[in-house]
C-alpha atoms as a PDB file:
ATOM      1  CA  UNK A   1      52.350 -20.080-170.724  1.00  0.00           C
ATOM      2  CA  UNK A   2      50.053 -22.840-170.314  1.00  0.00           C
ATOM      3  CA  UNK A   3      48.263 -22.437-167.025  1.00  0.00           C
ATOM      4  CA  UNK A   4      48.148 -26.395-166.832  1.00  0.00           C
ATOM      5  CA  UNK A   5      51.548 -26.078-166.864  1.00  0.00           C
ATOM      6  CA  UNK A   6      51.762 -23.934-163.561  1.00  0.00           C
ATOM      7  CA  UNK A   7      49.053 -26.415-161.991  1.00  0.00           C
ATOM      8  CA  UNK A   8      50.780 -29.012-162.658  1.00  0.00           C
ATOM      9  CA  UNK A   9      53.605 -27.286-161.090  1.00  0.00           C
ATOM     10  CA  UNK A  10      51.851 -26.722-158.408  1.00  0.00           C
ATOM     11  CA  UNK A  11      50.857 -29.825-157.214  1.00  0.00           C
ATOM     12  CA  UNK A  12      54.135 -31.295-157.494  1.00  0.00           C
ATOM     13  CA  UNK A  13      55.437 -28.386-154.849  1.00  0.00           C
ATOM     14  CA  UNK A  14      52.952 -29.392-153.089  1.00  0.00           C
ATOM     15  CA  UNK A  15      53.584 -33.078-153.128  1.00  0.00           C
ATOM     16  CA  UNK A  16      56.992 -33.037-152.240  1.00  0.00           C
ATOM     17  CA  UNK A  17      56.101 -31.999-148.711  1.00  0.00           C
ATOM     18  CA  UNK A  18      55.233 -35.769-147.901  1.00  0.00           C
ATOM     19  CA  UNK A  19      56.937 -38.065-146.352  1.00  0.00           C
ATOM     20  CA  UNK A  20      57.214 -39.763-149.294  1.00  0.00           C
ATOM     21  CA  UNK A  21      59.490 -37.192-150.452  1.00  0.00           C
ATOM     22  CA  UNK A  22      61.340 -36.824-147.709  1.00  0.00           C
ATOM     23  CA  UNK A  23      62.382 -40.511-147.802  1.00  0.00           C
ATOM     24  CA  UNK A  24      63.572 -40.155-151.493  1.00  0.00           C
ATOM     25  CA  UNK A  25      65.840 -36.784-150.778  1.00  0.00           C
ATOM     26  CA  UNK A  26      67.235 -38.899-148.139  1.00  0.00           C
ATOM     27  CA  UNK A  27      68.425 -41.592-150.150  1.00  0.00           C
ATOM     28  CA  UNK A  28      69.734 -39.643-152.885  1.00  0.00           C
ATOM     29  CA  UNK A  29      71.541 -36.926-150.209  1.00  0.00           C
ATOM     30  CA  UNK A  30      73.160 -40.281-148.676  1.00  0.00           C
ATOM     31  CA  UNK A  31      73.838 -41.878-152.278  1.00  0.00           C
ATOM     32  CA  UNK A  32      75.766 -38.268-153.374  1.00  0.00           C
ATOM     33  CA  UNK A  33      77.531 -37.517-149.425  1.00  0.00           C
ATOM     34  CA  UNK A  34      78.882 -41.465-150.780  1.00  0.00           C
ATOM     35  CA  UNK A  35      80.002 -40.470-153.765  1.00  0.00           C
ATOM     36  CA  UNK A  36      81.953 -37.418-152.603  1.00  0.00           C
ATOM     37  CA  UNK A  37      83.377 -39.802-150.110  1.00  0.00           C
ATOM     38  CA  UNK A  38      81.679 -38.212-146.716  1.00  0.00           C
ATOM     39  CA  UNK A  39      79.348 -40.676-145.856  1.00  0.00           C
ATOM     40  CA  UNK A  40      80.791 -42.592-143.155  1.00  0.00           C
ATOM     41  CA  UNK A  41      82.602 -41.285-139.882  1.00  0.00           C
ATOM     42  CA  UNK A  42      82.041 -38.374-137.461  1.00  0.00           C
ATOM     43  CA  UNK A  43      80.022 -35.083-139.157  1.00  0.00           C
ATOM     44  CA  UNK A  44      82.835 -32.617-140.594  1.00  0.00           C
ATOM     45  CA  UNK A  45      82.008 -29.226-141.231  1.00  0.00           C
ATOM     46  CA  UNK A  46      82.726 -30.064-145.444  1.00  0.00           C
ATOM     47  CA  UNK A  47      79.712 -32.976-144.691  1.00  0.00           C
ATOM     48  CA  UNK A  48      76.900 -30.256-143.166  1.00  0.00           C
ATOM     49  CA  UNK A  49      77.582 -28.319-145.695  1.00  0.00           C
ATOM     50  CA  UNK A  50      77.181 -30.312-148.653  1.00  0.00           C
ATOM     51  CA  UNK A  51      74.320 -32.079-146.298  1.00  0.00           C
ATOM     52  CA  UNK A  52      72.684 -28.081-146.128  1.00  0.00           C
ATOM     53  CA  UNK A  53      73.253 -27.923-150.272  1.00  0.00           C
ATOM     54  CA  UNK A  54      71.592 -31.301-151.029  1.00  0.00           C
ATOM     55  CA  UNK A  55      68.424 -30.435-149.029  1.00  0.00           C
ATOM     56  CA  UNK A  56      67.763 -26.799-149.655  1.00  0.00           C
ATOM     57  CA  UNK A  57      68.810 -26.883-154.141  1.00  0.00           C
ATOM     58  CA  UNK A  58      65.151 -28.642-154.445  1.00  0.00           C
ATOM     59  CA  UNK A  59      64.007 -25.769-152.854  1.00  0.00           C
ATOM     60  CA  UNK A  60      65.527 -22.830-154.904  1.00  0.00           C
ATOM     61  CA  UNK A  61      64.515 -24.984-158.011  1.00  0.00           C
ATOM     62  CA  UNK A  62      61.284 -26.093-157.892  1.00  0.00           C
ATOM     63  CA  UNK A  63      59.793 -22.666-156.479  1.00  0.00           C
ATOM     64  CA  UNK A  64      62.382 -20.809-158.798  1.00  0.00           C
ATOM     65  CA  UNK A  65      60.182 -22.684-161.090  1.00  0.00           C
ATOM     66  CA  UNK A  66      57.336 -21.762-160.208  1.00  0.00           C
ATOM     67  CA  UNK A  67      58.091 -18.205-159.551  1.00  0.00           C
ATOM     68  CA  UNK A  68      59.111 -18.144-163.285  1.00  0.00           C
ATOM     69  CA  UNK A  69      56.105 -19.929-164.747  1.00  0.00           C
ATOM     70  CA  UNK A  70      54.315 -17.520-162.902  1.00  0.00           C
ATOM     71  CA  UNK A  71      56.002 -14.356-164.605  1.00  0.00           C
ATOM     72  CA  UNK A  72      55.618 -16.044-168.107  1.00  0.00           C
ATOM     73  CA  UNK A  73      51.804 -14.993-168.429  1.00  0.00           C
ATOM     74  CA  UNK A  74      51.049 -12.154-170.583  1.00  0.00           C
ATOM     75  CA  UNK A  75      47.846 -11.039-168.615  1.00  0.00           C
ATOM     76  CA  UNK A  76      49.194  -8.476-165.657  1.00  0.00           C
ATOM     77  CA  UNK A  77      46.447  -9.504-163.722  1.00  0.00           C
ATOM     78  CA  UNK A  78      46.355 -13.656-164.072  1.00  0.00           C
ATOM     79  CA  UNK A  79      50.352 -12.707-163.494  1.00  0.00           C
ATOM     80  CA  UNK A  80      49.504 -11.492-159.864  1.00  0.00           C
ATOM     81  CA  UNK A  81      47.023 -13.827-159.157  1.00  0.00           C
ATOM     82  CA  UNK A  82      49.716 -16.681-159.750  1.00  0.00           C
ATOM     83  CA  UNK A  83      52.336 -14.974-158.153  1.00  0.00           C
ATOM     84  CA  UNK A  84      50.227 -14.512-154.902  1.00  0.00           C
ATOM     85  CA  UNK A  85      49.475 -18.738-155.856  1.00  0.00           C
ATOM     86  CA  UNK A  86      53.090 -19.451-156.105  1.00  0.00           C
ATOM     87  CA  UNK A  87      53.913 -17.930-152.770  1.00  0.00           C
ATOM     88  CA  UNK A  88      50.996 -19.011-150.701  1.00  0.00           C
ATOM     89  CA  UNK A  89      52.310 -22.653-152.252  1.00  0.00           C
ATOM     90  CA  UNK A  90      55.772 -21.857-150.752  1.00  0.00           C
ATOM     91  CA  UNK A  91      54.779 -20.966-147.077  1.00  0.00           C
ATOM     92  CA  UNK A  92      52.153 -24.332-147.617  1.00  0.00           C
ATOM     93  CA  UNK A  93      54.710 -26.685-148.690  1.00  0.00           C
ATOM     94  CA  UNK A  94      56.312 -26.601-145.675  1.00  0.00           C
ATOM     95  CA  UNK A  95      53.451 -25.933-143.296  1.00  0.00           C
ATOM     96  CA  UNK A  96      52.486 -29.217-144.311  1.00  0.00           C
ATOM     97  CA  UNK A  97      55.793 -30.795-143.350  1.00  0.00           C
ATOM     98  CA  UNK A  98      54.947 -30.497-139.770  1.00  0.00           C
ATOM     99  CA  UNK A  99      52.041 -33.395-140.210  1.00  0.00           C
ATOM    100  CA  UNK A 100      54.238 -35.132-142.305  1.00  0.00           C
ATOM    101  CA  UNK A 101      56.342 -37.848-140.093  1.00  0.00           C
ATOM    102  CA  UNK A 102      60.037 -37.465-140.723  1.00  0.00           C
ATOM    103  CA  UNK A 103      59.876 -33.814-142.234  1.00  0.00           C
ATOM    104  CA  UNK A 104      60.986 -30.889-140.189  1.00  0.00           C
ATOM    105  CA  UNK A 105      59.422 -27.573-140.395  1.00  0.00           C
ATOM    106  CA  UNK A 106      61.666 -24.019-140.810  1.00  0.00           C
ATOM    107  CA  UNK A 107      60.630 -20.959-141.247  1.00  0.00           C
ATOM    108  CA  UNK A 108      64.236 -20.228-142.974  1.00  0.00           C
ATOM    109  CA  UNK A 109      62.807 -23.309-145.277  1.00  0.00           C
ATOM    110  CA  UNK A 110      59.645 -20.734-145.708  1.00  0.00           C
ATOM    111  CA  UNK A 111      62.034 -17.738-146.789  1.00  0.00           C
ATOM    112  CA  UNK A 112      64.233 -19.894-148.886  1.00  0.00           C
ATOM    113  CA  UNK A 113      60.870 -20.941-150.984  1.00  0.00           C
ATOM    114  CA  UNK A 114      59.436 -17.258-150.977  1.00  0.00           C
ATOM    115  CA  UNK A 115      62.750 -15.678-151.766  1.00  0.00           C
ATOM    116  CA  UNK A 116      62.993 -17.972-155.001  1.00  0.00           C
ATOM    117  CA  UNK A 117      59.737 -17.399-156.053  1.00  0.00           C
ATOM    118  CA  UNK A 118      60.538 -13.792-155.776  1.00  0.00           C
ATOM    119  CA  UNK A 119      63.964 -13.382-157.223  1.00  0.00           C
ATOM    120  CA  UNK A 120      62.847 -15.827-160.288  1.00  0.00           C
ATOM    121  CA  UNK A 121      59.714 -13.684-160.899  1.00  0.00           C
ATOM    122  CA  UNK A 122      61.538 -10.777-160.767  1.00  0.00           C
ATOM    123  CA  UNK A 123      64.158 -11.792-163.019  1.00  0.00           C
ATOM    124  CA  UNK A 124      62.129 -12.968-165.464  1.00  0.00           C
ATOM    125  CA  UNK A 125      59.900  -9.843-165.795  1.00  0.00           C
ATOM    126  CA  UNK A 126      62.679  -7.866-165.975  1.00  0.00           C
ATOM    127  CA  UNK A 127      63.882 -10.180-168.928  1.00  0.00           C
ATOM    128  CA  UNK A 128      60.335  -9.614-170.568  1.00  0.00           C
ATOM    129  CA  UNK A 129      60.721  -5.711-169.954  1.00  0.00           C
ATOM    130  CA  UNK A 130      61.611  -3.587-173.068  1.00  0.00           C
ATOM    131  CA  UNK A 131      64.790  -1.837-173.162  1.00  0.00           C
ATOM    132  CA  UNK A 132      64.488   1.695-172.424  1.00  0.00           C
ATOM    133  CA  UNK A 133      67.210   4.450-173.512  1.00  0.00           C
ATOM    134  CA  UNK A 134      67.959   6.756-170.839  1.00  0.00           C
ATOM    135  CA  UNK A 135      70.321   9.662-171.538  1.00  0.00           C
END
């Protein structure tokens, strides 16, 4: 795995805690609540949740990402080192959302990002493992 790769990765976790960002999830969360045909009148329980499933997917994918481009190195150590890099990028990501105007801050948002860094890690060492035969 190409370590420009993960840096590259990295940055672009990084970015998308600006406002910036936040304006474009917006506009494509209000574009797709259209599309399924809850975009206008009072907030119904299907709306929140599709609302909850439009804003928290970018989460589980790009740190799933990352958590996976961290696994892919062969070198044990250079695999912790950007494992320990992947999560201190989750917790930052949305650390910096409370300077950003219009972003909101969660630590569920924090365990969301560290729990797909995790599980995709973890899955994909396991995937790399050899089989073993146990009797």
């Amino acid at each position: 795995m190409p370590l420009w790769l993960f840096t590259l990765w990295t940055i672009g976790c990084l970015l998308s805690a600006t406002e910036t960002a936040g304006e474009l999830r917006r506009m494509i969360q209000d574009r797709v609540l259209l599309l399924l045909g809850l975009g206008a009148g009072p907030a119904t329980f299907l709306q929140d949740a599709a609302e909850t499933i439009i804003q928290k997917t970018p989460h589980v994918v790009v740190f799933g990402v990352l958590g996976w481009l961290a696994a892919r190195h062969p070198d044990a150590r250079v695999r912790s080192l950007l494992l320990t890099i992947a999560l201190t990028v989750a917790v930052t990501a949305e650390l910096l959302q409370m300077a950003a105007a219009g972003r909101t801050f969660t630590f569920a948002d924090i365990a969301l990002n560290t729990a797909a860094v995790g599980a995709s890690y973890a899955l994909r060492r396991r995937q790399a493992a050899p089989e073993t035969e146990t009797l």
